[in-house]
N, C-alpha and C. Protein backbone atom coordinates (compact mmCIF):
# COMPACT_ATOMS: atom_id res chain seq x y z
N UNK A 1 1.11 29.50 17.80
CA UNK A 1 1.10 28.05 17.85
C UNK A 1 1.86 27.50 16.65
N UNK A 2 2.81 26.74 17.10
CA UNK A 2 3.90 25.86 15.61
C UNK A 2 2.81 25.27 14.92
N UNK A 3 3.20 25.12 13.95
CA UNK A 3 2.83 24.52 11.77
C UNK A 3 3.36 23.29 12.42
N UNK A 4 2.35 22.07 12.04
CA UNK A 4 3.32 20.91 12.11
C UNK A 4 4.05 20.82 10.98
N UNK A 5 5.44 19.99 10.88
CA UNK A 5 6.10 19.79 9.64
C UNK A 5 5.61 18.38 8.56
N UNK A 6 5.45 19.06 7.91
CA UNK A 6 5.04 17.99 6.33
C UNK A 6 5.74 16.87 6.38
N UNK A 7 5.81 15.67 5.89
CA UNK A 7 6.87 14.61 6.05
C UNK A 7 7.44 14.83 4.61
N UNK A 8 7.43 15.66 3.94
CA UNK A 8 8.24 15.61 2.63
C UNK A 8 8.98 17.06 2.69
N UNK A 9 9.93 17.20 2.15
CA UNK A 9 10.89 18.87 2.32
C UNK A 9 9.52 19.83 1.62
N UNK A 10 9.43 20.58 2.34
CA UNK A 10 7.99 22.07 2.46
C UNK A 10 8.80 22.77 1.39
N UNK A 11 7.73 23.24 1.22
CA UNK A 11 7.82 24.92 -0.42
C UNK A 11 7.62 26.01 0.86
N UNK A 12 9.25 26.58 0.88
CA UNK A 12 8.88 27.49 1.96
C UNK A 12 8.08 29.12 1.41
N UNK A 13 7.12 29.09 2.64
CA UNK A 13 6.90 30.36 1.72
C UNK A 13 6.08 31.09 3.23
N UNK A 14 5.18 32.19 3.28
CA UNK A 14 5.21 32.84 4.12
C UNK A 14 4.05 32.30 5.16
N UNK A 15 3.17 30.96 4.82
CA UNK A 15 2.59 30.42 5.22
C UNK A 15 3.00 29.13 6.42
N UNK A 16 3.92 29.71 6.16
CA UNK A 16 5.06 28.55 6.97
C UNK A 16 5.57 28.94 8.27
N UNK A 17 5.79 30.16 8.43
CA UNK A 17 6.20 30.69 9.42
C UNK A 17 5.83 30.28 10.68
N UNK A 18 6.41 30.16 11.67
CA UNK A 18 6.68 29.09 12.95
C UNK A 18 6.51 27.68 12.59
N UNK A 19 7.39 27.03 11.54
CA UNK A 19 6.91 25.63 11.48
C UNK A 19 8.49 25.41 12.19
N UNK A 20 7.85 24.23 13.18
CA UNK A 20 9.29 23.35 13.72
C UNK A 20 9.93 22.74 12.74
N UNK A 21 11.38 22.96 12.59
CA UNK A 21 12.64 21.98 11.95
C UNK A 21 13.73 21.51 12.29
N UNK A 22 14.13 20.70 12.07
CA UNK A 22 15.72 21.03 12.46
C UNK A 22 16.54 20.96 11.41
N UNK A 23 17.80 21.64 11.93
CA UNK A 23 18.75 22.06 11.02
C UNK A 23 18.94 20.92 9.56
N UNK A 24 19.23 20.23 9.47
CA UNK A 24 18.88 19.01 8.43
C UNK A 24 17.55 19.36 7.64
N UNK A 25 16.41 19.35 7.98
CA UNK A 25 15.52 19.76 7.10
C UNK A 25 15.32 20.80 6.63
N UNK A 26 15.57 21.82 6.86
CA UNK A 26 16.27 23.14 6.63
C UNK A 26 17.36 23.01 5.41
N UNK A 27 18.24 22.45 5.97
CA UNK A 27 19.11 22.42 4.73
C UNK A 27 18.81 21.48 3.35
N UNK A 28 17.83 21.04 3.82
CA UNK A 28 17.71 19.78 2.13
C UNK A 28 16.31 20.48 1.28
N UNK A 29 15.58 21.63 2.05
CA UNK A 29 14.86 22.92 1.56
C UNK A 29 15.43 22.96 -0.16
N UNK A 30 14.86 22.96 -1.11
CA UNK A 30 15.51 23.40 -2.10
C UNK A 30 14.18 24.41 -3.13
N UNK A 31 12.94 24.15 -2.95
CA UNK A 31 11.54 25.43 -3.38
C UNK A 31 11.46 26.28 -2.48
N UNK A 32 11.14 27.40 -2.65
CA UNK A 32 10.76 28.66 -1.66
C UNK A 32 10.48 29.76 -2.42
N UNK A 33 9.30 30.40 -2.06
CA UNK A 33 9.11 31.59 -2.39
C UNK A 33 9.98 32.89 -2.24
N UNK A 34 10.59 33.33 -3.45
CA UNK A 34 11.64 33.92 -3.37
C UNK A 34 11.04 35.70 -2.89
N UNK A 35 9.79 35.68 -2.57
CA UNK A 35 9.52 37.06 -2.15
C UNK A 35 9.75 37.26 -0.45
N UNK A 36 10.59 36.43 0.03
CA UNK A 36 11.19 36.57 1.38
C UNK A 36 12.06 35.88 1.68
N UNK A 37 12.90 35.78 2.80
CA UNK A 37 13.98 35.58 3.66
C UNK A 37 13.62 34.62 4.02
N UNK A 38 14.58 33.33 4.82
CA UNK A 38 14.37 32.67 5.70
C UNK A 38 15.18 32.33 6.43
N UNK A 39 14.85 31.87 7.85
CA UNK A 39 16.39 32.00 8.90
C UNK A 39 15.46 30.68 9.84
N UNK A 40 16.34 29.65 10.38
CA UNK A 40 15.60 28.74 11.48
C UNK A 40 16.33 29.22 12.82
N UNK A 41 15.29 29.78 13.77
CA UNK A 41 16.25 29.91 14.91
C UNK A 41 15.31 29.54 15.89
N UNK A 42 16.65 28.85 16.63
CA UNK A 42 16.09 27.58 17.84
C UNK A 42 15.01 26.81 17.35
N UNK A 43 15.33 25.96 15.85
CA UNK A 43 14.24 24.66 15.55
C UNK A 43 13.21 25.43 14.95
N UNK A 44 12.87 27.11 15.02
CA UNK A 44 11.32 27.47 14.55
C UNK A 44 11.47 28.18 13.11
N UNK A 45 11.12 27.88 12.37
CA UNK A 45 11.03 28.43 10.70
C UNK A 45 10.83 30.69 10.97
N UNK A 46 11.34 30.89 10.53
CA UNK A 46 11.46 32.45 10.23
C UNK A 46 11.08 33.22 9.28
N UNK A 47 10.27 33.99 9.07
CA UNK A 47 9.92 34.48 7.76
C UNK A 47 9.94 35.76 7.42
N UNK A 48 11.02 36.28 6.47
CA UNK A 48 10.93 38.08 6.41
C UNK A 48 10.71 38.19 5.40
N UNK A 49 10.23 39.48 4.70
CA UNK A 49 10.20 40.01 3.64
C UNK A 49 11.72 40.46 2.86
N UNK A 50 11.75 40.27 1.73
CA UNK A 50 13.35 41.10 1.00
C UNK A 50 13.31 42.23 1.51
N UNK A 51 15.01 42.37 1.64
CA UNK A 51 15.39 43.59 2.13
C UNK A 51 15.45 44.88 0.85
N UNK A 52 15.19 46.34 1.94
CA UNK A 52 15.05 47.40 1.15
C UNK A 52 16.23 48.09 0.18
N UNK A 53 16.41 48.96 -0.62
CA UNK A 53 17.39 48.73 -1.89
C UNK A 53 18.02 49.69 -0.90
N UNK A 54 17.96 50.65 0.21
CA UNK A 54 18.52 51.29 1.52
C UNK A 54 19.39 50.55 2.01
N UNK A 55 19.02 48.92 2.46
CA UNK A 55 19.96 47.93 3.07
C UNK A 55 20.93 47.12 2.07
N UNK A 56 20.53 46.80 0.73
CA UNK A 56 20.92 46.65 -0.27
C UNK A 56 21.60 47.00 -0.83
N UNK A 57 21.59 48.14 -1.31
CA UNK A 57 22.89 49.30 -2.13
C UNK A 57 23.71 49.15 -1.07
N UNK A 58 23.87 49.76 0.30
CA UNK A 58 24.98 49.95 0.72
C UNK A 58 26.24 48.63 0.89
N UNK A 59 25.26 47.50 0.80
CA UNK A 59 26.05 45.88 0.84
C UNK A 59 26.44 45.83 0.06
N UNK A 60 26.23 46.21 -1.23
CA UNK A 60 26.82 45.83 -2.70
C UNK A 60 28.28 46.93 -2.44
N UNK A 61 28.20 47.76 -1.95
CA UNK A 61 29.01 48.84 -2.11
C UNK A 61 30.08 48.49 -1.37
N UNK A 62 30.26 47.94 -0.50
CA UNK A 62 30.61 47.14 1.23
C UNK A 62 31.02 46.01 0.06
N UNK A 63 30.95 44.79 -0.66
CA UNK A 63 31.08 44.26 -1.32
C UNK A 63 32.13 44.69 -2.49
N UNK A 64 32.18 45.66 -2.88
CA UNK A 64 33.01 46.38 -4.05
C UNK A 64 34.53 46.94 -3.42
N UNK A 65 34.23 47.48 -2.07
CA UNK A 65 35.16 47.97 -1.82
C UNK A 65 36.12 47.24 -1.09
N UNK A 66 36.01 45.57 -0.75
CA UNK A 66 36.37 44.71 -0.61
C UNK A 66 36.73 43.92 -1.68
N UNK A 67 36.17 43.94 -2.56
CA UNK A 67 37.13 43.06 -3.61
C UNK A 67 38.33 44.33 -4.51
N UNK A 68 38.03 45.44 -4.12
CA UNK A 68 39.08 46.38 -4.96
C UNK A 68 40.12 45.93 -3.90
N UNK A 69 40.10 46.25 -2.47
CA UNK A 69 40.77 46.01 -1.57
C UNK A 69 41.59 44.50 -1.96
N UNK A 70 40.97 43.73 -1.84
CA UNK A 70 41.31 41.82 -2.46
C UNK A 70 42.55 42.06 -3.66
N UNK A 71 41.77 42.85 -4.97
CA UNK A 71 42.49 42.63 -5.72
C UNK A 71 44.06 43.79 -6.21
N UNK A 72 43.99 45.08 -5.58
CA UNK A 72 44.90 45.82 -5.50
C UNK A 72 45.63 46.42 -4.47
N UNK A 73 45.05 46.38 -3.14
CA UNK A 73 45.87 46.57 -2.25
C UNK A 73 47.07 45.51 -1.87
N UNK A 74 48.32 45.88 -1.59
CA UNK A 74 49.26 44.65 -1.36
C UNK A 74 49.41 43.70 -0.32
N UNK A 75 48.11 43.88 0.38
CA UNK A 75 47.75 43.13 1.91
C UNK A 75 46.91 42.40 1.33
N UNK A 76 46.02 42.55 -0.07
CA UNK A 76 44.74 42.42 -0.44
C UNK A 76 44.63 40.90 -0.28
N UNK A 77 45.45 39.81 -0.26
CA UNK A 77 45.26 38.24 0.30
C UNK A 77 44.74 38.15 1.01
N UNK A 78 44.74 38.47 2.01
CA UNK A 78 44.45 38.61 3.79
C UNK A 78 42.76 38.07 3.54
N UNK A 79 42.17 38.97 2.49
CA UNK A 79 40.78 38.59 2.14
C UNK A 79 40.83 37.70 1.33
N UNK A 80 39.88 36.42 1.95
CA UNK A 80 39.49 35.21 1.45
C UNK A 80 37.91 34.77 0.41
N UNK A 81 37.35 35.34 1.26
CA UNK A 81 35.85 35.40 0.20
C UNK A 81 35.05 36.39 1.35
N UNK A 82 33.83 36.75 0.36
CA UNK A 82 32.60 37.91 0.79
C UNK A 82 31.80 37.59 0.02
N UNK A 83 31.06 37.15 1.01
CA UNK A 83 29.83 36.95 0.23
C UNK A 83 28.53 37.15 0.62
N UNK A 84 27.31 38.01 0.29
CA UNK A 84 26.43 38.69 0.81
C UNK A 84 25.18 37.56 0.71
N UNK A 85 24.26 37.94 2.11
CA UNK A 85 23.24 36.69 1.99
C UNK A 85 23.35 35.45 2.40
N UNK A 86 23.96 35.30 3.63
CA UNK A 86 24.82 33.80 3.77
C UNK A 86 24.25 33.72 5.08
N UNK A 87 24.50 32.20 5.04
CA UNK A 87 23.71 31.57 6.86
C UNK A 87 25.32 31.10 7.39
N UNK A 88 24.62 31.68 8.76
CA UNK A 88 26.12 31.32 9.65
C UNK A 88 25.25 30.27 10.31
N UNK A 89 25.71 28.98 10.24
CA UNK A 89 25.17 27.69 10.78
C UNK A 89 25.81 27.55 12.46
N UNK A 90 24.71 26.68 13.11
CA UNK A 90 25.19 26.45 14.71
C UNK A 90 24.32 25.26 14.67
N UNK A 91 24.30 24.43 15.88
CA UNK A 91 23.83 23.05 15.63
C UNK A 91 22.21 23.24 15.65
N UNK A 92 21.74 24.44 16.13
CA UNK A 92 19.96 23.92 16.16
C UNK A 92 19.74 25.65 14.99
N UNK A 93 20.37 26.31 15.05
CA UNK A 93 19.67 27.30 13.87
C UNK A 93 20.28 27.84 12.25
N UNK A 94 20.02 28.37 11.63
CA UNK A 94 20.50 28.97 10.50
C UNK A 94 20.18 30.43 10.46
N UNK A 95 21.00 31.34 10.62
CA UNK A 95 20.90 32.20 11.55
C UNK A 95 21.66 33.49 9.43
N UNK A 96 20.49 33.77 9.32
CA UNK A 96 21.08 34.52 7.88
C UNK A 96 21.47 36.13 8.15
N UNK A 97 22.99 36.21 7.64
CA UNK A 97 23.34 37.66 7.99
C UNK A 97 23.78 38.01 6.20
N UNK A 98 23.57 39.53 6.15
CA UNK A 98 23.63 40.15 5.52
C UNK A 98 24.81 40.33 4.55
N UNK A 99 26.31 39.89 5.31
CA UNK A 99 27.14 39.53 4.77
C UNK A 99 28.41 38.97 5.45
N UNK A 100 28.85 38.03 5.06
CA UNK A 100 30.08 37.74 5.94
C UNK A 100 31.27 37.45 5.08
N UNK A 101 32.35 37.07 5.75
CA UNK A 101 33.97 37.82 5.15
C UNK A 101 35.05 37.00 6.12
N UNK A 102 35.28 36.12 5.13
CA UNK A 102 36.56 35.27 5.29
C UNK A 102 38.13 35.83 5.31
N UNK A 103 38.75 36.09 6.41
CA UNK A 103 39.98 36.78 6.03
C UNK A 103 40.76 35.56 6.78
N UNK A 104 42.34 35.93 6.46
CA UNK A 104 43.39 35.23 7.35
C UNK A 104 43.50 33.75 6.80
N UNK A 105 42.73 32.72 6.31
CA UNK A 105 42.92 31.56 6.24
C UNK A 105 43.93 30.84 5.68
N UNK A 106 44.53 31.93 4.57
CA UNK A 106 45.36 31.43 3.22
C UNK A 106 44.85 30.43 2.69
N UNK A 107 43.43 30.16 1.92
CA UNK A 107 42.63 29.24 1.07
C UNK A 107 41.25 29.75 1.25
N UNK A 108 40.57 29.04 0.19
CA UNK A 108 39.08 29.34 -0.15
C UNK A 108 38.57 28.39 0.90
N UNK A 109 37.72 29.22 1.49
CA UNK A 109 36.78 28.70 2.64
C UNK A 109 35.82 27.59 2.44
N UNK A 110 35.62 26.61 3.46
CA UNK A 110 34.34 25.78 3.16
C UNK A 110 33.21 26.53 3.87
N UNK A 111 31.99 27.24 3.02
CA UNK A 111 31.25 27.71 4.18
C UNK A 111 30.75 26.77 5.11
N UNK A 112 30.19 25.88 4.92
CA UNK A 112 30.01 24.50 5.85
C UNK A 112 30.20 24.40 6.81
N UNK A 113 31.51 24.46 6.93
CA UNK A 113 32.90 24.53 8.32
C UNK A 113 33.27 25.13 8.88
N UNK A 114 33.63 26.47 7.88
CA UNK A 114 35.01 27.49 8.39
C UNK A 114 33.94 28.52 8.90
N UNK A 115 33.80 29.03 9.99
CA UNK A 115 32.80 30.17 10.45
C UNK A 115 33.75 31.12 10.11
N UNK A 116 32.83 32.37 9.90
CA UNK A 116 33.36 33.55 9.14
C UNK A 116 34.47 34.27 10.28
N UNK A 117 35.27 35.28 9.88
CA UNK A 117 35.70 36.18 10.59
C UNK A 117 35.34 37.62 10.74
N UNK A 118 34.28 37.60 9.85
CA UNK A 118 33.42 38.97 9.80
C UNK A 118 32.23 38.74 9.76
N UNK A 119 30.98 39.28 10.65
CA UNK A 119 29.67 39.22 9.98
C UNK A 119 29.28 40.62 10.28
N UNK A 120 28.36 40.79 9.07
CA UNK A 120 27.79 42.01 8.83
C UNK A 120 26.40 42.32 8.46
N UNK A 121 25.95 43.21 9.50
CA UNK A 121 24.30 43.13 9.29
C UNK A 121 24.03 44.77 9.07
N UNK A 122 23.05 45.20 8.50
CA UNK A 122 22.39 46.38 8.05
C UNK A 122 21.09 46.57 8.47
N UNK A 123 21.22 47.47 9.57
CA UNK A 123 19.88 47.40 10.72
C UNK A 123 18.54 47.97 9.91
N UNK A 124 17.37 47.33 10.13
CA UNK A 124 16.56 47.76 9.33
C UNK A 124 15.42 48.40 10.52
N UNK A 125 14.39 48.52 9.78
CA UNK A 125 13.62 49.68 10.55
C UNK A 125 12.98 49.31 11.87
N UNK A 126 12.03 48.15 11.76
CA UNK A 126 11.48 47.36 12.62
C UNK A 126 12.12 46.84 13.86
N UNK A 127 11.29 47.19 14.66
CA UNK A 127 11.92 47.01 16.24
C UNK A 127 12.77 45.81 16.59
N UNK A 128 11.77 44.69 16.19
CA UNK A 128 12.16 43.07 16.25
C UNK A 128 13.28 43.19 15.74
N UNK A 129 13.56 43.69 14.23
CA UNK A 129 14.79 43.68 13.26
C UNK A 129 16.36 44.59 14.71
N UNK A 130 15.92 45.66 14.51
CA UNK A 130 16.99 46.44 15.89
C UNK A 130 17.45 45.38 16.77
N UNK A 131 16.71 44.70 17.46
CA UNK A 131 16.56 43.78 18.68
C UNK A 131 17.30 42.40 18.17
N UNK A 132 17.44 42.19 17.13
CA UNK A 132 17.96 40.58 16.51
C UNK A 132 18.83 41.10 16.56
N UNK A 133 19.50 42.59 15.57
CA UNK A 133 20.85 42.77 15.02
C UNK A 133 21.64 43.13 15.94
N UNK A 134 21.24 43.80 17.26
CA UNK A 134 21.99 44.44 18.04
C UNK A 134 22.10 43.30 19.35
N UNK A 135 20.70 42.57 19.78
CA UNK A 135 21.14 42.04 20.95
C UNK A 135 21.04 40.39 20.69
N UNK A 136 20.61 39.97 19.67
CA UNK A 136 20.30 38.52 19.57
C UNK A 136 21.23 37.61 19.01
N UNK A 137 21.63 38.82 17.97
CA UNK A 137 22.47 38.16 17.05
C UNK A 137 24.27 38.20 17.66
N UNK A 138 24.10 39.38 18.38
CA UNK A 138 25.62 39.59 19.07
C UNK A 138 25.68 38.42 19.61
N UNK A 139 24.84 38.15 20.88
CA UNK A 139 24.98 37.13 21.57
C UNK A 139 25.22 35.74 20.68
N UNK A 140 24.66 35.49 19.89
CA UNK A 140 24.81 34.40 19.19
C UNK A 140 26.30 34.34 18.91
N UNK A 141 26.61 35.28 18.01
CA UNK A 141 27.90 35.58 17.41
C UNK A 141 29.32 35.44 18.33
N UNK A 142 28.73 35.68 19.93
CA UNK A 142 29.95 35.74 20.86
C UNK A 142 30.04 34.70 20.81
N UNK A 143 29.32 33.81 21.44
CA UNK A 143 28.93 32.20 21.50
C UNK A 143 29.59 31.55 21.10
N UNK A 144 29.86 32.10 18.97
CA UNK A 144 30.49 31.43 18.23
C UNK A 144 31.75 31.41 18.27
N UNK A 145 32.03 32.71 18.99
CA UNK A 145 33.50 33.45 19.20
C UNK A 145 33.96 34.04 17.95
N UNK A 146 32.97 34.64 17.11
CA UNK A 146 33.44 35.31 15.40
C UNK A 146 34.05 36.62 16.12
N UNK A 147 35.29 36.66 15.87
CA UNK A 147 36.20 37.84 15.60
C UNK A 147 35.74 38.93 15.95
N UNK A 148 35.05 39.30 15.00
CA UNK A 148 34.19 40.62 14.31
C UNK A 148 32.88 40.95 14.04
N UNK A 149 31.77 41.67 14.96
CA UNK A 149 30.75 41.45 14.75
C UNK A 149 30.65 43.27 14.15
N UNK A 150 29.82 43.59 12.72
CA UNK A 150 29.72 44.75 12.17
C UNK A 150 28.30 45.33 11.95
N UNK A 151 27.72 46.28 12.53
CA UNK A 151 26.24 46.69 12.49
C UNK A 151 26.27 48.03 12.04
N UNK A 152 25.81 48.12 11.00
CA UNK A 152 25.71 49.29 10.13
C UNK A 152 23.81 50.14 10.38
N UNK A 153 24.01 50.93 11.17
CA UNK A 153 22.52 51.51 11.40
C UNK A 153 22.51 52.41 10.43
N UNK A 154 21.68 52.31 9.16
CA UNK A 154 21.57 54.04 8.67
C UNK A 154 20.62 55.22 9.08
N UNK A 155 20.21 54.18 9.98
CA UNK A 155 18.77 55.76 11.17
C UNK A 155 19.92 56.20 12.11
N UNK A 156 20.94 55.75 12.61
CA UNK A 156 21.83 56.40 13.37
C UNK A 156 23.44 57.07 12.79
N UNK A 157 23.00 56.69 11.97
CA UNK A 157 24.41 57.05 10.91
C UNK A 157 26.08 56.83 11.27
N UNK A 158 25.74 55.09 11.98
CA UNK A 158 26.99 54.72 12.79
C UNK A 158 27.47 52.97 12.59
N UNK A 159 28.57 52.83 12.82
CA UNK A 159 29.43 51.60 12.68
C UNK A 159 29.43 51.03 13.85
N UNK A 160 28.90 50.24 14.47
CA UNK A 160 29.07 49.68 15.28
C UNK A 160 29.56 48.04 15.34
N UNK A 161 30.59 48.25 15.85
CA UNK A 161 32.18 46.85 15.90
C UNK A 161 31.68 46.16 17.04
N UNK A 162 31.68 45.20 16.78
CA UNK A 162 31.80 44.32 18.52
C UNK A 162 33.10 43.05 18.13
N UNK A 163 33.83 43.37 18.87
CA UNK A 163 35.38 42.59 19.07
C UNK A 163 35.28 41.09 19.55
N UNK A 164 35.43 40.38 19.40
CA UNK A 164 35.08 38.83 20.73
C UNK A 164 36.66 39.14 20.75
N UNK A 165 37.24 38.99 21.88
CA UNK A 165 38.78 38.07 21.90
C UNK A 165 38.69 37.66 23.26
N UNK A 166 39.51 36.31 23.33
CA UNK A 166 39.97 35.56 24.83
C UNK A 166 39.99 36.54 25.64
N UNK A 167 39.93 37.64 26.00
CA UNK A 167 39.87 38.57 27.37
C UNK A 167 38.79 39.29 27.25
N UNK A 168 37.53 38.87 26.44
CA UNK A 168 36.65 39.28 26.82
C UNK A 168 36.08 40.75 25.56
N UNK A 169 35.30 40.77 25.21
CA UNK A 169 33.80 41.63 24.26
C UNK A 169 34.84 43.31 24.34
N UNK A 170 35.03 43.38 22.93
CA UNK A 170 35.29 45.44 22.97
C UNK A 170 34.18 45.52 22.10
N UNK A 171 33.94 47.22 22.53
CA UNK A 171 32.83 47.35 21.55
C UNK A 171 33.33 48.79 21.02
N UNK A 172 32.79 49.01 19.48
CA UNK A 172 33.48 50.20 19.13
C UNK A 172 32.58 50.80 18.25
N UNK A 173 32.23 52.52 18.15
CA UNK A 173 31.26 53.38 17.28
C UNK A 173 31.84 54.13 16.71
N UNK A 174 31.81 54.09 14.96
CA UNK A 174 32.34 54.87 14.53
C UNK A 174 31.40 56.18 13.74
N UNK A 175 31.06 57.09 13.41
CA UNK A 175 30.17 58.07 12.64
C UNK A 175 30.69 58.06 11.34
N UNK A 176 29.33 58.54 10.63
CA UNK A 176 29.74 59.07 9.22
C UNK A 176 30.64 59.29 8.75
N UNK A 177 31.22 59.78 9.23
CA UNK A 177 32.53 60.77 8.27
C UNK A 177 33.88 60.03 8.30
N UNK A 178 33.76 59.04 9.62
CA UNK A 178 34.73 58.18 10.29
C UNK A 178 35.24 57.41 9.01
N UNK A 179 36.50 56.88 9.28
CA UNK A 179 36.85 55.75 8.75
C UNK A 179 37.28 54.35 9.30
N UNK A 180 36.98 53.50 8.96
CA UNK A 180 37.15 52.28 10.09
C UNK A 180 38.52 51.27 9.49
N UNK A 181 39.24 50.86 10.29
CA UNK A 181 40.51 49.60 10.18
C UNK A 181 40.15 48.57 11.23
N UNK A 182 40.18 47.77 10.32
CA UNK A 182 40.83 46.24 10.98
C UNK A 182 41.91 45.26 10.79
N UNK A 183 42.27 45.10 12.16
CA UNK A 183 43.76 44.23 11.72
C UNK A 183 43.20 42.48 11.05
N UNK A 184 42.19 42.58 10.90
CA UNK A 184 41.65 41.23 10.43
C UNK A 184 41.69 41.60 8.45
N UNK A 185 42.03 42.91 8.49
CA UNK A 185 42.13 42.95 6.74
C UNK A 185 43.20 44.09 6.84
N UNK A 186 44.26 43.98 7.23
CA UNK A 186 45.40 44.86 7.44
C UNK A 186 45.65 45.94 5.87
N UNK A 187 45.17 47.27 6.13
CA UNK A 187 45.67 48.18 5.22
C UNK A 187 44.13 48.39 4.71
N UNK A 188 42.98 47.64 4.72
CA UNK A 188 41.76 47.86 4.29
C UNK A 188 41.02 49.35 5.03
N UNK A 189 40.77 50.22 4.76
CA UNK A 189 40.36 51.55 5.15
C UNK A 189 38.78 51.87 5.15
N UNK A 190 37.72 51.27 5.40
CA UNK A 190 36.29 51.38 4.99
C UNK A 190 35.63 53.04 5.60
N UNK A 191 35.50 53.85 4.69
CA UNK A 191 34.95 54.86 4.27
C UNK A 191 33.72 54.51 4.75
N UNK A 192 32.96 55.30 5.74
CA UNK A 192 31.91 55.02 6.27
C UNK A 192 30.82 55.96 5.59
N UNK A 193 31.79 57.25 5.33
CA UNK A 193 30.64 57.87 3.81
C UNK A 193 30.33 57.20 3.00
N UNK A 194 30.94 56.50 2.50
CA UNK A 194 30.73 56.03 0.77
C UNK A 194 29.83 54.94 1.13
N UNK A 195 29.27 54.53 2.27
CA UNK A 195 28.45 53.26 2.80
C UNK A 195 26.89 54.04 2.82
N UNK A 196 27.38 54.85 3.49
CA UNK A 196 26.00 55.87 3.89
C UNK A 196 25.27 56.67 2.64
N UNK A 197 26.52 57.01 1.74
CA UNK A 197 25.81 57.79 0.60
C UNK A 197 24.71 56.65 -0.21
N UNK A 198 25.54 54.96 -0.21
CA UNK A 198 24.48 54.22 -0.78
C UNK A 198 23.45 53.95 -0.56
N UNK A 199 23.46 53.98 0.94
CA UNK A 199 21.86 53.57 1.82
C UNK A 199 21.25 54.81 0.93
N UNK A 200 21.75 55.99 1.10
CA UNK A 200 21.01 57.46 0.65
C UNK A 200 20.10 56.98 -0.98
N UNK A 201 21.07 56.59 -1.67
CA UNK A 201 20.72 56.32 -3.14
C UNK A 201 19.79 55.59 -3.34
N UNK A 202 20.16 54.02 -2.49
CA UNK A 202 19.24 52.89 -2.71
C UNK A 202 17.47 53.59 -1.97
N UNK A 203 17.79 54.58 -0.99
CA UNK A 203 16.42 54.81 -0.03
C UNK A 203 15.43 55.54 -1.12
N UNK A 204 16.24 55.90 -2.54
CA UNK A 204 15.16 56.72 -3.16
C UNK A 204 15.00 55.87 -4.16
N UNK A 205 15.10 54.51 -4.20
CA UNK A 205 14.54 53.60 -5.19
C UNK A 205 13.01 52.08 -4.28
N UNK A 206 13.45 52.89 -2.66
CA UNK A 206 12.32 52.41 -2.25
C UNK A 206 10.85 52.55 -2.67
């Protein structure tokens, strides 16, 4: 049963969970208990716990090897901003992915406006979690028509790409050992070991 909403902006915190909003009150949010997540989808308040240093390490790493890429490869423009922890906005939700990645624009992005050309999520253990990243969030993401949808499972030890273009959804799996290209960061090479060894690292600081 929905939380009615407070008439003053709420201290979000885990007591909150299913309160109706809309996107506007959501965004003028500025207290929250920083021992969880929050995402509004379809109008209803969301509440997760922080993610594990498993899902964590490997983003930071995913993060590094994108700005080496940015700043020394000779394509390295192509990348615009990355930035981990970000809401991809739509008119009724705030929909928070793990990381997303501005390429192609030639200028610094308004996140506001410019929807990403990459989003990237790091599947976590919980069923619900599987079920958002793989079938909820795709769909959302086609919707939006983002480029590039990227799902990093480390229980399956695989890359999974989902393509949007005008002729319609590719989908692509890469393994461990694989290395992945996209013409959305031309010459960028992502080492799918060096992703996996971090989940490995961060899983023993769980």
């Amino acid at each position: 049963m929905s939380i009615p909403l407070p008439t003053a902006a709420p201290y979000l915190c885990l007591e909150l969970a299913g309160t109706l909003m809309t996107p506007e009150e959501f965004d003028a949010v500025e207290e929250y208990d920083e021992e969880y997540r929050y995402e509004l989808v379809h109008g209803v308040l969301v509440v997760n716990p922080i993610l594990l240093a498993a899902e964590t390490d490997p983003n930071e790493e995913l993060g590094h090897l994108l700005r080496l890429y940015r700043d020394q490869h000779p394509q390295g423009a192509a990348l615009n901003l990355t930035l981990p922890q970000q809401y991809v906005r739509t008119r009724e939700s705030r929909r928070l992915a793990d990381r997303l990645i501005w390429a192609g624009l030639g200028r610094v992005p308004n996140r506001r406006h410019d929807l990403p050309s990459i989003v990237v999520e790091f599947v976590s253990a919980r069923r619900r979690d599987r079920q958002r990243d793989y079938i909820d969030k795709r769909r959302k993401y086609r919707e939006l028509a983002i480029p590039e949808y990227w799902i990093f499972d480390r229980f399956q030890r695989t890359l999974t790409v989902i393509r949007n273009r005008p002729e319609g959804e590719e989908e692509l799996t890469r393994g461990a050992q694989e290395v992945y290209t996209t013409p959305l960061l031309p010459g960028f090479e992502l080492s799918l070991a060096a992703l996996f060894a971090a989940t490995d690292h961060g899983a023993q600081a769980d």
